[in-house]
C-alpha atoms as a PDB file:
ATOM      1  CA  UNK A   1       0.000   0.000   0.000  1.00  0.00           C
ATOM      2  CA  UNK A   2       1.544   3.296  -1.087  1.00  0.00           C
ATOM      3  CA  UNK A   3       0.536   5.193   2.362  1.00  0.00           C
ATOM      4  CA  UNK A   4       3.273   7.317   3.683  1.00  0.00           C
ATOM      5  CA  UNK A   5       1.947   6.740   6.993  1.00  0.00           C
ATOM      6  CA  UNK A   6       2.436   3.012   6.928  1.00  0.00           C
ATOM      7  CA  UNK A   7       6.331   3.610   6.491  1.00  0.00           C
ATOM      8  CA  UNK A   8       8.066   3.728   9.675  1.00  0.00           C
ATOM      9  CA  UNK A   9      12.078   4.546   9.126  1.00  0.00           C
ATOM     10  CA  UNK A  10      15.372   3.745  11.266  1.00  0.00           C
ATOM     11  CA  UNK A  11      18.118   5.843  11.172  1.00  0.00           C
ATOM     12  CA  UNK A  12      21.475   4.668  12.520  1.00  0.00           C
ATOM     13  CA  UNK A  13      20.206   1.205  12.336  1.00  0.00           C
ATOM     14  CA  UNK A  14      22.185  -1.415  12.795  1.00  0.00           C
ATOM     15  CA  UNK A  15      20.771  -4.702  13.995  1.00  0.00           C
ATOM     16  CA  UNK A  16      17.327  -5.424  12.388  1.00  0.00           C
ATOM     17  CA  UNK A  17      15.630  -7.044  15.390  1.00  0.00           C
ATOM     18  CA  UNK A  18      16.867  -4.753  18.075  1.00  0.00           C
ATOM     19  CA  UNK A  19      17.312  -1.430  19.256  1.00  0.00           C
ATOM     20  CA  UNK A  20      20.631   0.517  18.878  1.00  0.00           C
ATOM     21  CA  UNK A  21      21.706   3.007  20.982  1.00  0.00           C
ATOM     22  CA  UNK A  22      21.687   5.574  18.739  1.00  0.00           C
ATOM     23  CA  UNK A  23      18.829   4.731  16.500  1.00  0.00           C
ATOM     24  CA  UNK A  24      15.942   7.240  15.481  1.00  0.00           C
ATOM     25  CA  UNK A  25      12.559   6.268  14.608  1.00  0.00           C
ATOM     26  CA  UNK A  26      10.585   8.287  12.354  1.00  0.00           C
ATOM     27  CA  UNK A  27       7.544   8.253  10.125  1.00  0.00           C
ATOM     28  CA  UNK A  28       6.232   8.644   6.703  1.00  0.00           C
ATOM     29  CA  UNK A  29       4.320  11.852   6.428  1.00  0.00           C
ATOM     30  CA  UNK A  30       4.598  11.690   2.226  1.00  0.00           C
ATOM     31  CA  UNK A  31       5.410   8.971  -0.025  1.00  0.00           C
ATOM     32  CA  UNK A  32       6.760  10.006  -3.367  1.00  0.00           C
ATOM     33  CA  UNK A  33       7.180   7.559  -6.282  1.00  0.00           C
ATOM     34  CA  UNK A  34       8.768   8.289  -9.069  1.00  0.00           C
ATOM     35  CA  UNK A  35       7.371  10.616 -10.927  1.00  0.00           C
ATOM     36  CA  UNK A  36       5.072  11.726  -8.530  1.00  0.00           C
ATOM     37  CA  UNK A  37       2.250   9.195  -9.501  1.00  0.00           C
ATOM     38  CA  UNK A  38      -0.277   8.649  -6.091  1.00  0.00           C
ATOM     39  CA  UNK A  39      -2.661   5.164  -5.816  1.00  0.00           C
ATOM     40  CA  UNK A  40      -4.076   3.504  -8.792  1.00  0.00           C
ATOM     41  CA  UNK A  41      -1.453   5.040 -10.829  1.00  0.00           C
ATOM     42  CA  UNK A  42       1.261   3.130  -9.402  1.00  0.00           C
ATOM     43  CA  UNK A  43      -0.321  -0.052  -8.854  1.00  0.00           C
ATOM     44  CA  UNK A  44       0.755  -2.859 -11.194  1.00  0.00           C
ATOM     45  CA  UNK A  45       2.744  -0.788 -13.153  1.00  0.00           C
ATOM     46  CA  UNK A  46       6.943  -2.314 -12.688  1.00  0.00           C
ATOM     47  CA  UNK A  47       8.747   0.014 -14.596  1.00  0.00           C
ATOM     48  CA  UNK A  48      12.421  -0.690 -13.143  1.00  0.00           C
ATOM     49  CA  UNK A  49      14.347   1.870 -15.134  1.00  0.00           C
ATOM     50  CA  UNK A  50      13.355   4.692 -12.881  1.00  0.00           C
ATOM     51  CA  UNK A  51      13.738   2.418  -9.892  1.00  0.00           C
ATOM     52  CA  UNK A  52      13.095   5.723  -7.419  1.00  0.00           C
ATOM     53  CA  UNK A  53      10.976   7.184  -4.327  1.00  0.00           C
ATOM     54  CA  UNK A  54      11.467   9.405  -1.572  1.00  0.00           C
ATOM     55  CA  UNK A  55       9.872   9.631   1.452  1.00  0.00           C
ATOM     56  CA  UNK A  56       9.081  13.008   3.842  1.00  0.00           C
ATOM     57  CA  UNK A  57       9.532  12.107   7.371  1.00  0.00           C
ATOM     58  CA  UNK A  58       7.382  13.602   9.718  1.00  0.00           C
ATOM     59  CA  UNK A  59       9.646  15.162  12.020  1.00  0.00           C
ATOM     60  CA  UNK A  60      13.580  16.446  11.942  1.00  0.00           C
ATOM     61  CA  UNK A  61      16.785  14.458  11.660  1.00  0.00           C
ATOM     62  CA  UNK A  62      19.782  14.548  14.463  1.00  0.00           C
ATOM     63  CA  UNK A  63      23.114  13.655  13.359  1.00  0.00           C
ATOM     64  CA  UNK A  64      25.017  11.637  15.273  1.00  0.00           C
ATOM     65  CA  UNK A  65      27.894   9.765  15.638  1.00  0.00           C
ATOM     66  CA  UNK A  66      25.440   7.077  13.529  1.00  0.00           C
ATOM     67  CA  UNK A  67      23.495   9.134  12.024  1.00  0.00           C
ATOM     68  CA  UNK A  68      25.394  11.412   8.870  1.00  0.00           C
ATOM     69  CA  UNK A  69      23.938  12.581   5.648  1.00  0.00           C
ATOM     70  CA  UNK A  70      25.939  11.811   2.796  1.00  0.00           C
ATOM     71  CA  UNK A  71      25.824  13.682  -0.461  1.00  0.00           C
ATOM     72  CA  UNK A  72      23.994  13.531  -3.887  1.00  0.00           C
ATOM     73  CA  UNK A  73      25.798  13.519  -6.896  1.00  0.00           C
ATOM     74  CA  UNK A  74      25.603  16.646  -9.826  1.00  0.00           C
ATOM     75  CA  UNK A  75      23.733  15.598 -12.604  1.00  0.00           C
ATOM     76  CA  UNK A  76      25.472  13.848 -15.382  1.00  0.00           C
ATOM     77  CA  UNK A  77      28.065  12.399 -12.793  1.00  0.00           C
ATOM     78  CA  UNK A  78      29.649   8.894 -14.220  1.00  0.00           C
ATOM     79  CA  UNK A  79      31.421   6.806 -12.051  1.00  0.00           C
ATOM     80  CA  UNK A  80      34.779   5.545 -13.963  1.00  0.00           C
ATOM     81  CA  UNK A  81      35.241   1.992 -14.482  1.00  0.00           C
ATOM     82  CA  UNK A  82      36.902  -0.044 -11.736  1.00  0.00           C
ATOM     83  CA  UNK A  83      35.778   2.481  -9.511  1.00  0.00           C
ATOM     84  CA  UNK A  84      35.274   1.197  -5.989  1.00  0.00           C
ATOM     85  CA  UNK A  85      31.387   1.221  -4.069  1.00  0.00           C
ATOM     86  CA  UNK A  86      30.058  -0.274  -1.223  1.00  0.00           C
ATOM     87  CA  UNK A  87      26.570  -2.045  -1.562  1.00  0.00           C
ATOM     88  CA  UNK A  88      24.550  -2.400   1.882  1.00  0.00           C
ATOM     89  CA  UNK A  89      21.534  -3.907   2.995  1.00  0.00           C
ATOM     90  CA  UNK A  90      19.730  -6.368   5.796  1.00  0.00           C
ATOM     91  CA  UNK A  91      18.780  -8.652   2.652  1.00  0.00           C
ATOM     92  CA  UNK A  92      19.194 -12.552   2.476  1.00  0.00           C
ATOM     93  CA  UNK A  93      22.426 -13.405   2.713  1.00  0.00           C
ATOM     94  CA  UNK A  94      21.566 -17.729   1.352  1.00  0.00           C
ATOM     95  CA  UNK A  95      23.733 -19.432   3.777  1.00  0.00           C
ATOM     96  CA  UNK A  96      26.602 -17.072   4.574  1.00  0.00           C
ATOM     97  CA  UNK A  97      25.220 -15.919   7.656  1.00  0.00           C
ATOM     98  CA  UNK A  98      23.145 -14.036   9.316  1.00  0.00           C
ATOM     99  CA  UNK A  99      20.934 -11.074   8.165  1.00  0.00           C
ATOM    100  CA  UNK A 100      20.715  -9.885  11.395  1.00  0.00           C
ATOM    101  CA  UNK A 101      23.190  -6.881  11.267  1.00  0.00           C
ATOM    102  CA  UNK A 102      23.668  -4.736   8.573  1.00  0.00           C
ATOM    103  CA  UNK A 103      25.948  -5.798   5.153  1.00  0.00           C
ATOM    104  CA  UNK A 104      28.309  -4.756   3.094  1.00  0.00           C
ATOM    105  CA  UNK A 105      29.972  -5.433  -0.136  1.00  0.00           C
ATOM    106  CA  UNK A 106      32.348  -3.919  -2.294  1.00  0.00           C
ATOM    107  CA  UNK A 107      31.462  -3.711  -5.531  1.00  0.00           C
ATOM    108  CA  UNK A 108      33.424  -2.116  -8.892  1.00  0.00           C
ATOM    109  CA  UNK A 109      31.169  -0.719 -11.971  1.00  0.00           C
ATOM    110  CA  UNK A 110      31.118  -2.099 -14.867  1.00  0.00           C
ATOM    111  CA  UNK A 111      30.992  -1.209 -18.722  1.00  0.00           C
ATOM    112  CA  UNK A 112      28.138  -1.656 -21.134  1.00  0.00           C
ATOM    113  CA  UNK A 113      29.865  -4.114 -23.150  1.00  0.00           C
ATOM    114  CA  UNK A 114      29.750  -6.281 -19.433  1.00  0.00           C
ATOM    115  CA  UNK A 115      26.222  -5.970 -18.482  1.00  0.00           C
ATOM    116  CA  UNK A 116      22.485  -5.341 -19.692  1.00  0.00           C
ATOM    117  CA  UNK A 117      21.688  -1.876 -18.700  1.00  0.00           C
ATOM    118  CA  UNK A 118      20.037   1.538 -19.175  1.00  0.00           C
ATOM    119  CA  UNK A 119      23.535   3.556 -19.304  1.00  0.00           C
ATOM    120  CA  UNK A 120      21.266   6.424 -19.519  1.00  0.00           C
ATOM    121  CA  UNK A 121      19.692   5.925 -15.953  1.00  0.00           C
ATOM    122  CA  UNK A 122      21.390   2.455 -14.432  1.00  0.00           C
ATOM    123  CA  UNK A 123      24.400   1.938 -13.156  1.00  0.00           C
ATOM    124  CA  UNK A 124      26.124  -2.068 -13.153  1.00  0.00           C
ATOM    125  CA  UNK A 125      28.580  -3.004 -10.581  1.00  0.00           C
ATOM    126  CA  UNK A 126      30.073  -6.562 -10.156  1.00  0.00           C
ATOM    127  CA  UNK A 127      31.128  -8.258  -6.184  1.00  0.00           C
ATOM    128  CA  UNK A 128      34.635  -7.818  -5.786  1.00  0.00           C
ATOM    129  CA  UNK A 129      34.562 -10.775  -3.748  1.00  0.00           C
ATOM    130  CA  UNK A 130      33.594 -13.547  -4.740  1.00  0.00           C
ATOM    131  CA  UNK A 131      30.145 -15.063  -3.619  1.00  0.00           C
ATOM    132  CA  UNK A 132      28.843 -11.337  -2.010  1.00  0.00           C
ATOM    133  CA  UNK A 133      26.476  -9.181  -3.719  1.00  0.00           C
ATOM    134  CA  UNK A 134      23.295  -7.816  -3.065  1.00  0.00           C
ATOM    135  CA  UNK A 135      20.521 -10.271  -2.789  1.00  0.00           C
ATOM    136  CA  UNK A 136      16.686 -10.270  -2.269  1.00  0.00           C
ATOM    137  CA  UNK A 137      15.510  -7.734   0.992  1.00  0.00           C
ATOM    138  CA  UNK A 138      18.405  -5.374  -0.218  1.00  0.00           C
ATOM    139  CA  UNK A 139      16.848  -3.374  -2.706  1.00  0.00           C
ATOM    140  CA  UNK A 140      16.256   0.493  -2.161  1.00  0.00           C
ATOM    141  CA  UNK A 141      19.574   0.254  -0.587  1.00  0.00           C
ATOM    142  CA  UNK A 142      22.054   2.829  -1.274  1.00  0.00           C
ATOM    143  CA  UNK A 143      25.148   2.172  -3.090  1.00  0.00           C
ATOM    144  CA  UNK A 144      27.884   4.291  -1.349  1.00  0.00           C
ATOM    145  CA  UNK A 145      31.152   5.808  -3.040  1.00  0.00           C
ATOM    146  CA  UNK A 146      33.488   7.843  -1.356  1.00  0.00           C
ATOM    147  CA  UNK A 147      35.399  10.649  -3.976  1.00  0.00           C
ATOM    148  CA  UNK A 148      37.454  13.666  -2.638  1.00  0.00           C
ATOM    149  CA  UNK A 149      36.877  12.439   0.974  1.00  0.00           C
ATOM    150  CA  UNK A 150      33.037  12.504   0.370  1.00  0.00           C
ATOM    151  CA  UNK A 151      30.699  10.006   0.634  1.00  0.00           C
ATOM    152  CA  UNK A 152      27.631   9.978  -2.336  1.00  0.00           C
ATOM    153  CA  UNK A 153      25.000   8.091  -2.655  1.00  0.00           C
ATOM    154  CA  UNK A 154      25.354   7.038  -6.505  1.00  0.00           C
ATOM    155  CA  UNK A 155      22.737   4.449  -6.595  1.00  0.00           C
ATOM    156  CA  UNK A 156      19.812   2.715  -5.315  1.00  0.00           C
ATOM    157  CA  UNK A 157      19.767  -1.211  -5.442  1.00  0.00           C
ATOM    158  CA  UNK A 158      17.234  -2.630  -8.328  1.00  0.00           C
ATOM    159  CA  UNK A 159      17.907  -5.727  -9.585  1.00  0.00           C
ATOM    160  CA  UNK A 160      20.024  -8.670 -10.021  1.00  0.00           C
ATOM    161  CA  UNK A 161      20.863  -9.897 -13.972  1.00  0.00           C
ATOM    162  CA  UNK A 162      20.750 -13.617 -12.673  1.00  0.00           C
ATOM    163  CA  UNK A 163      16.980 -13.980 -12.464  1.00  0.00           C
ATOM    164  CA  UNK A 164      14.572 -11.210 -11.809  1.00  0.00           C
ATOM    165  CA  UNK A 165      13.052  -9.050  -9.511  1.00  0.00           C
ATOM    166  CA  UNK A 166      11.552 -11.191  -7.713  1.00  0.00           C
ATOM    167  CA  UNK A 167      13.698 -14.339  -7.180  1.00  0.00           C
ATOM    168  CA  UNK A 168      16.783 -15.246  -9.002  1.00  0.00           C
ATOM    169  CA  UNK A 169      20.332 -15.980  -7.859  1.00  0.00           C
ATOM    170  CA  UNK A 170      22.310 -14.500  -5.526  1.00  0.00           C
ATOM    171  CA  UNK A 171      25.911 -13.794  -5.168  1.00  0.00           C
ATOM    172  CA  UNK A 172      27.323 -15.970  -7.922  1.00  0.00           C
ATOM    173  CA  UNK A 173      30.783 -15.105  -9.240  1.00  0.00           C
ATOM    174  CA  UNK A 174      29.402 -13.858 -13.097  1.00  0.00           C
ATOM    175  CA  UNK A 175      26.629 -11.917 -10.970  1.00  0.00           C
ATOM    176  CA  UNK A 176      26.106  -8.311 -11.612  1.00  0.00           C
ATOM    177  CA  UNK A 177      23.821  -5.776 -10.032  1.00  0.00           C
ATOM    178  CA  UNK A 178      22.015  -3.021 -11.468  1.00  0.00           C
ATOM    179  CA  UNK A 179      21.273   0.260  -9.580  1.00  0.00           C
ATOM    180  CA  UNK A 180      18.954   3.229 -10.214  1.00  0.00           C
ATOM    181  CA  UNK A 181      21.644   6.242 -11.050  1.00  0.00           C
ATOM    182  CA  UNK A 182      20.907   9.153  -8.701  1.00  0.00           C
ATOM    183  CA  UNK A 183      23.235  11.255 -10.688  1.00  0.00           C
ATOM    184  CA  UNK A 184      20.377  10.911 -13.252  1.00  0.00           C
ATOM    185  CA  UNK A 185      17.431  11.369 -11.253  1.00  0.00           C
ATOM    186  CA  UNK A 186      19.104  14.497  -8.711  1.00  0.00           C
ATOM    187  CA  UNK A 187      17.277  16.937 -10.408  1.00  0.00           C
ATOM    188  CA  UNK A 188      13.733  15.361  -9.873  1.00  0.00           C
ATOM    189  CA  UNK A 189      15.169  15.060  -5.923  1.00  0.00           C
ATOM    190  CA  UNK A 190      15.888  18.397  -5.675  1.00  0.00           C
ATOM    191  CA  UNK A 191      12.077  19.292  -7.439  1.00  0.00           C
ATOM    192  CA  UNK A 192      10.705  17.036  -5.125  1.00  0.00           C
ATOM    193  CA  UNK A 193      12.533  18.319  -2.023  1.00  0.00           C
ATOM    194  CA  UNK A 194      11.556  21.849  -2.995  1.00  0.00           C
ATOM    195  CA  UNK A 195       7.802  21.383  -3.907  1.00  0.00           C
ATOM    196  CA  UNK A 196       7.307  19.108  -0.307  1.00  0.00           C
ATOM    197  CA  UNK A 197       9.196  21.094   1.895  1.00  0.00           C
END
């Protein structure tokens, strides 16, 4: 159901089934989907190549020692190839262990020639290590670079190319991942944040 209200968000989460000291809980005031479509609109319709939504929360952020904002990206950024990301998520993690506590992988982008992708508005990474990617439960999940001493949120988490969307294979050597790229969809964040706030 695409109620804002029914969205309740952690913030410097780090175990999923209990509380961390510094954790924040706040709630959905407005759910916005990609590109601002509201109820029957959205229903049904999978359209993964702007794999995007934002959500208002109802009250104020404090930053903390787990608690930071990281930054977007200028439109038209392109990550080079090879460059280094970090993948995270409390998805399944198929016998590798636990799910319990927040996961991360390193991941390196990939060319065109390597992977099926919207260039345009998707960005493919590969696991650097072998057997650890992103699996079901992580998607939404931000894929973190750090450039200049910054960290950016480049991506969100959308699919895997072994399988689909909704079940598939997870973590297998040849596996790549495909992400939404933010760099392409900042300026409908920063339109969004401006008409909500």
């Amino acid at each position: 159901n695409p109620t804002a209200s029914n969205w309740r968000i952690h913030l410097g989460k780090h175990h999923k089934y209990k509380k961390d000291p510094l954790e924040q809980i706040r709630y959905g005031k407005r759910l916005i989907i990609y590109p601002d479509l509201t109820g029957d609109n959205i229903r049904g319709v999978i359209d993964m190549t702007h794999d995007i939504a934002m959500i208002k929360l109802n009250a104020p952020v404090q930053f903390s020692d787990a608690v930071r904002p990281a930054c977007l990206p200028s439109l038209g950024w392109t990550l080079p190839t090879g460059a280094l990301c970090y993948a995270t998520g409390w998805g399944e993690t198929r016998g590798t262990g636990s799910n319990h506590a927040l996961k991360q992988t390193d991941v390196s982008m990939m060319p065109k020639s390597n992977c099926s992708y919207e260039e345009d508005v998707q960005i493919c990474v590969k696991n650097r290590v072998g057997f650890q990617s992103t699996c079901h439960g992580d998607s939404g999940g931000p894929l973190s670079c750090k450039l200049a001493g910054k960290w950016y949120v480049m991506g969100a988490t959308s699919f895997g190319t072994l399988g689909n969307f909704m079940h598939g294979l997870c973590a297998m050597p040849a596996q790549r991942t495909v992400f939404m790229k933010m760099s392409n969809n900042v300026d409908w964040v920063e339109k969004m944040i401006q008409m909500y706030s």
